[in-house]
Protein backbone atom coordinates (compact mmCIF):
# COMPACT_ATOMS: atom_id res chain seq x y z
CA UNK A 1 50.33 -98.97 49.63
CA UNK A 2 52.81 -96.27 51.59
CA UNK A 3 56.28 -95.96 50.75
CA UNK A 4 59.07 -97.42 52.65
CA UNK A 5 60.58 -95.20 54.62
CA UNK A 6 63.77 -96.36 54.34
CA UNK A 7 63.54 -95.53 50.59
CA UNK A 8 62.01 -92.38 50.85
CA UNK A 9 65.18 -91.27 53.18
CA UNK A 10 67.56 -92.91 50.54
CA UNK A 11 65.65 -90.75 47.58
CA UNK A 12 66.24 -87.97 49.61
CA UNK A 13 70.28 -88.34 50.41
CA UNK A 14 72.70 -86.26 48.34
CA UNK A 15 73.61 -89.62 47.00
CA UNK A 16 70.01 -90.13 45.74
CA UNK A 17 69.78 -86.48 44.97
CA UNK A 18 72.93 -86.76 42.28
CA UNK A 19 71.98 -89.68 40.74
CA UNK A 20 68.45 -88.31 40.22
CA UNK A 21 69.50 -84.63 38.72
CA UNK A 22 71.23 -86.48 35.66
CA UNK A 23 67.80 -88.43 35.22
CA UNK A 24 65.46 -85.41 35.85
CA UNK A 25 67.62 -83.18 33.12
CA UNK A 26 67.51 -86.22 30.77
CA UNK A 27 63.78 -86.64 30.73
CA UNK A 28 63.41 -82.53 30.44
CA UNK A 29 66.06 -82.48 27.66
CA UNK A 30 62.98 -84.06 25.60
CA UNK A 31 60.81 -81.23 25.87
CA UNK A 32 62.09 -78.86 23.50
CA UNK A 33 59.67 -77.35 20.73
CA UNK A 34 62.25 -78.16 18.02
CA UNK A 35 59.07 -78.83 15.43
CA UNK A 36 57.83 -74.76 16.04
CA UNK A 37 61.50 -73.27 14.74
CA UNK A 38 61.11 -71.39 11.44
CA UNK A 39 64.24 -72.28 8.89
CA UNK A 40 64.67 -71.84 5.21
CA UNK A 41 68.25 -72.95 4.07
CA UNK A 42 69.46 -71.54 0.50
CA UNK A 43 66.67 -73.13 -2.40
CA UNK A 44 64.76 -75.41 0.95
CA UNK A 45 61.67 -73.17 1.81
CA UNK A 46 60.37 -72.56 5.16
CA UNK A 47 57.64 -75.12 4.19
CA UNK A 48 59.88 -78.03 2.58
CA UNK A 49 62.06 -77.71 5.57
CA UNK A 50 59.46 -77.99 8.37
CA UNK A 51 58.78 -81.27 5.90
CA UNK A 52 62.22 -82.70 6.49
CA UNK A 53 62.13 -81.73 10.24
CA UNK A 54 58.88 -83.49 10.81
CA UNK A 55 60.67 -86.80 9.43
CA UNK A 56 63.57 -86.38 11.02
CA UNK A 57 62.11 -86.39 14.37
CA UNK A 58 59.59 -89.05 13.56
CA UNK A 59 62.75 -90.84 13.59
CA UNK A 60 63.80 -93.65 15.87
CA UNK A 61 67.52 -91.74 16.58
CA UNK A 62 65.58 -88.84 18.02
CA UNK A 63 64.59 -91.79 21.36
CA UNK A 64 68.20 -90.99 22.91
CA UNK A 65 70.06 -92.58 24.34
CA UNK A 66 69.51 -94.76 21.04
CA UNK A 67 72.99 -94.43 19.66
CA UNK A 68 74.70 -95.45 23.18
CA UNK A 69 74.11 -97.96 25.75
CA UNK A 70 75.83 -95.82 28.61
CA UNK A 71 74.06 -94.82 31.39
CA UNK A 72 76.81 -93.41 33.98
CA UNK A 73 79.03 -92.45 31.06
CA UNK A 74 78.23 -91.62 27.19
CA UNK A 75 79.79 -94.82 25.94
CA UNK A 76 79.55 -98.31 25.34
CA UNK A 77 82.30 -99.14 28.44
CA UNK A 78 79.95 -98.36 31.72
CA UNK A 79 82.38 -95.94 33.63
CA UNK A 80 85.37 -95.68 31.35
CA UNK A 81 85.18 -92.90 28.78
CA UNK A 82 84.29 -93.43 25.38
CA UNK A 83 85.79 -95.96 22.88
CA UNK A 84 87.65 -95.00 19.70
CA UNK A 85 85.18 -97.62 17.93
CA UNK A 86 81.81 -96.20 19.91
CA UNK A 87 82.87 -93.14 18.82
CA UNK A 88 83.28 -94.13 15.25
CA UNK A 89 80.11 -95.99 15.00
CA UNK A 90 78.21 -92.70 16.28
CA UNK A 91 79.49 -90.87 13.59
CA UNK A 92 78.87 -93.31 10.99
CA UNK A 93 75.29 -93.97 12.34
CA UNK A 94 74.49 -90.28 12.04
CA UNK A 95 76.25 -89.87 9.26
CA UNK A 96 74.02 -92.48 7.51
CA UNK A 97 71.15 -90.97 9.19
CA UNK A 98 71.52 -87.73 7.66
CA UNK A 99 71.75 -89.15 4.41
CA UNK A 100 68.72 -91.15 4.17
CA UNK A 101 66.61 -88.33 5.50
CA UNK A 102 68.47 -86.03 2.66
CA UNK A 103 67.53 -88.81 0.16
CA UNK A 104 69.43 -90.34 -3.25
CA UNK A 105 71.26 -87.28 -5.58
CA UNK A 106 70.19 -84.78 -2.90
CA UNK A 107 71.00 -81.02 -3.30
CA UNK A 108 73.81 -79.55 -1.20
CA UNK A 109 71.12 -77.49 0.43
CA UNK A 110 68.72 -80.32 0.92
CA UNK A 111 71.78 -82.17 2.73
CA UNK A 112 72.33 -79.17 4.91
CA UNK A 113 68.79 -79.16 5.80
CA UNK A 114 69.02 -82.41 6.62
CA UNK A 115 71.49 -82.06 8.87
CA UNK A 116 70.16 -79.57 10.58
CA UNK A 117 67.39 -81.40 11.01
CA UNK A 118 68.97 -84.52 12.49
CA UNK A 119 70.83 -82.24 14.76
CA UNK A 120 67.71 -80.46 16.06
CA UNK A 121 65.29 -83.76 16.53
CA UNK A 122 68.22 -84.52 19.00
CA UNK A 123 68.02 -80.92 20.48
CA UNK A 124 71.04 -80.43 19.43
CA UNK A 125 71.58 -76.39 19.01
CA UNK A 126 73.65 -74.68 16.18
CA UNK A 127 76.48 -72.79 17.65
CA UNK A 128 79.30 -72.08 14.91
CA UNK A 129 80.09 -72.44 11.65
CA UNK A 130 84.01 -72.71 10.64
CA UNK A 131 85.48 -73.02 7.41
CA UNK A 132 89.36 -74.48 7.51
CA UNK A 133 91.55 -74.11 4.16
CA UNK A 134 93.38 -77.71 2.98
CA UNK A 135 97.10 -76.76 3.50
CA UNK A 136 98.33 -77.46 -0.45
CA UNK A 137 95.21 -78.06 -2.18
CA UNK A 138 92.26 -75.38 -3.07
CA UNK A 139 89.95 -77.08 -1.38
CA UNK A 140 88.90 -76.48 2.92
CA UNK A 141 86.17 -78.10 5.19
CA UNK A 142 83.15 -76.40 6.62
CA UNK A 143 82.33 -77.27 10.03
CA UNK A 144 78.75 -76.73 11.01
CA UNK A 145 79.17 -77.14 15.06
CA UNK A 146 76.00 -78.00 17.62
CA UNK A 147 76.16 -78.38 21.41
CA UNK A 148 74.00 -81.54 22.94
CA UNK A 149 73.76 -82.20 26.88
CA UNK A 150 76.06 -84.62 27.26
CA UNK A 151 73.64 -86.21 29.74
CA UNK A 152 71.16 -87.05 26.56
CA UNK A 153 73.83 -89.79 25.69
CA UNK A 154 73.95 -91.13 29.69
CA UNK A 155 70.59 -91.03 31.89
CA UNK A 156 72.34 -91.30 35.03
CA UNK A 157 75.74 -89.45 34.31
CA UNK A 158 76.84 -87.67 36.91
CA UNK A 159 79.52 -86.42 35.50
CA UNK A 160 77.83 -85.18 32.89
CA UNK A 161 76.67 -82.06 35.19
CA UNK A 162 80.78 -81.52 35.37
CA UNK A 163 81.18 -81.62 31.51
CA UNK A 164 78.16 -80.71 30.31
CA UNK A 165 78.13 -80.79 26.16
CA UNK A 166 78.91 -83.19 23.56
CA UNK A 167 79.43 -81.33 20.21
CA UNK A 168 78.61 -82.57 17.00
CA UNK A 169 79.92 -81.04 13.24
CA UNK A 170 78.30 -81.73 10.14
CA UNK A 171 81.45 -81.75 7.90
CA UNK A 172 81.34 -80.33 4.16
CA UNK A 173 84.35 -80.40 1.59
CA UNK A 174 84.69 -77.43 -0.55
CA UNK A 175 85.66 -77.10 -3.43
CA UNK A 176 87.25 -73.87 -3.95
CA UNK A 177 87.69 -73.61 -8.09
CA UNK A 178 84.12 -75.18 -9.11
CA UNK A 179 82.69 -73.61 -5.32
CA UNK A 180 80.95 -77.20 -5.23
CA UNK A 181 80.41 -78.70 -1.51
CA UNK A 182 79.61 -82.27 -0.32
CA UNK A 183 78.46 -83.93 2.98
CA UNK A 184 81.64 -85.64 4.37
CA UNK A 185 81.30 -86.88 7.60
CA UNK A 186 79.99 -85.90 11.09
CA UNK A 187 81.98 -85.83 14.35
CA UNK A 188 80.81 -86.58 17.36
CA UNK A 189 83.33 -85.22 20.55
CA UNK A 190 82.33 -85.72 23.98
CA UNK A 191 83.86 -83.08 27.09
CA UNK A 192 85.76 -84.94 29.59
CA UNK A 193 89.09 -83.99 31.43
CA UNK A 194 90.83 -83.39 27.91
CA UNK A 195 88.59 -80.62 27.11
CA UNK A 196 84.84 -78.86 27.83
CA UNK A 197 83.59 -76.30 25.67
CA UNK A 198 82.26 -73.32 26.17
CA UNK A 199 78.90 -73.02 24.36
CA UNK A 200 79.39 -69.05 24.91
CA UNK A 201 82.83 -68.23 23.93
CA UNK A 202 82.13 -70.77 20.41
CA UNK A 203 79.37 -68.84 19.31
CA UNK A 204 79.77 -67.25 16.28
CA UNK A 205 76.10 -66.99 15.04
CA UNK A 206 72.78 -65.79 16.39
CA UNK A 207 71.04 -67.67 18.80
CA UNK A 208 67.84 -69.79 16.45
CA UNK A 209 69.88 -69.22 13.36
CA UNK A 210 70.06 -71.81 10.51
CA UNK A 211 72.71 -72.64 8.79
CA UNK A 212 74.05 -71.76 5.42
CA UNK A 213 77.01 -71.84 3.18
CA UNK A 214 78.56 -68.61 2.73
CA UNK A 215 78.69 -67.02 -0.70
């Protein structure tokens, strides 16, 4: 059976053309080797950490967009932006994600791991760590940033070729007098018009790095 012509043309329009880029990037943005990348974070060996990577992306959160129903847009609104409650469900799904892969009375390092590993099953890239002090207190917050393709939340966003990354930190608390940290929360922040980053100018570590906590 031939293909309509009529189709074929319409395929072919820049219409056609810039719904099917956002598509074409979204089924490519699968294809990363994440399961080949060599990590050992603090007392998690090379070996225990390809472990928790191999779960993590046996996962069904890797199959994106799992976590949103968008398609033109990252969000649960069809062309509107994202919701303050989408957005707070994607954190606490991936918070909760993280978690179970970590496992009950998990080491600090086994929860970074983890995180990492959640992150990179999505092909999510580390990009920066930052560590903020708690005005008053002797405690701060280290923020383990990744950059995702926005487009992995949307198959057919167009505007995701405009704004381009979602970022995603893995939160810690720190404790400053006992040096003790603990998984908080992670944040999921989309680009739009209030803000794109720059993958580029964020970097603070080597490209294929993992992340630790500084001693």
């Amino acid at each position: 059976m031939g293909t309509n012509p009529k189709i074929a043309i319409g395929l072919l329009s820049p219409v056609g053309v810039l719904f099917a880029l956002p598509v074409l990037l979204w089924a490519f943005s699968f294809t990363e080797r994440f399961g080949l990348e060599k990590c050992s974070i603090g007392s998690i060996s090379g070996d225990e950490y390809q472990n928790i990577l191999t779960r993590a992306g046996a996962q069904r959160w890797t199959v994106w967009p799992g976590l949103s129903n968008g398609v033109f847009w990252p969000s649960d609104a069809g062309f509107r932006g994202p919701t303050a409650s989408f957005n707070s469900n994607v954190n606490d799904q991936l918070l909760s994600h993280v978690r179970e892969l970590a496992g009950p009375d998990a080491s600090i390092n086994r929860q970074l791991a983890s995180g990492h590993a959640v992150m990179r099953s999505m092909g999510a890239e580390y990009v920066h760590t930052l560590e903020v002090p708690d005005m008053g207190s002797a405690a701060s917050h280290v923020y383990f940033k990744y950059f995702l393709p926005q487009v992995r939340f949307a198959p057919a966003c167009v505007l995701c070729l405009i704004w381009w990354y979602t970022t995603i930190d893995v939160i810690f608390s720190h404790d400053l007098a006992t040096d003790r940290y603990e998984l908080q929360a992670v944040n999921v922040l989309h680009a739009g018009l209030k803000g794109s980053p720059d993958k580029n100018r964020a970097r603070n570590v080597p490209w294929g790095s993992c992340p630790q906590f500084r001693r």
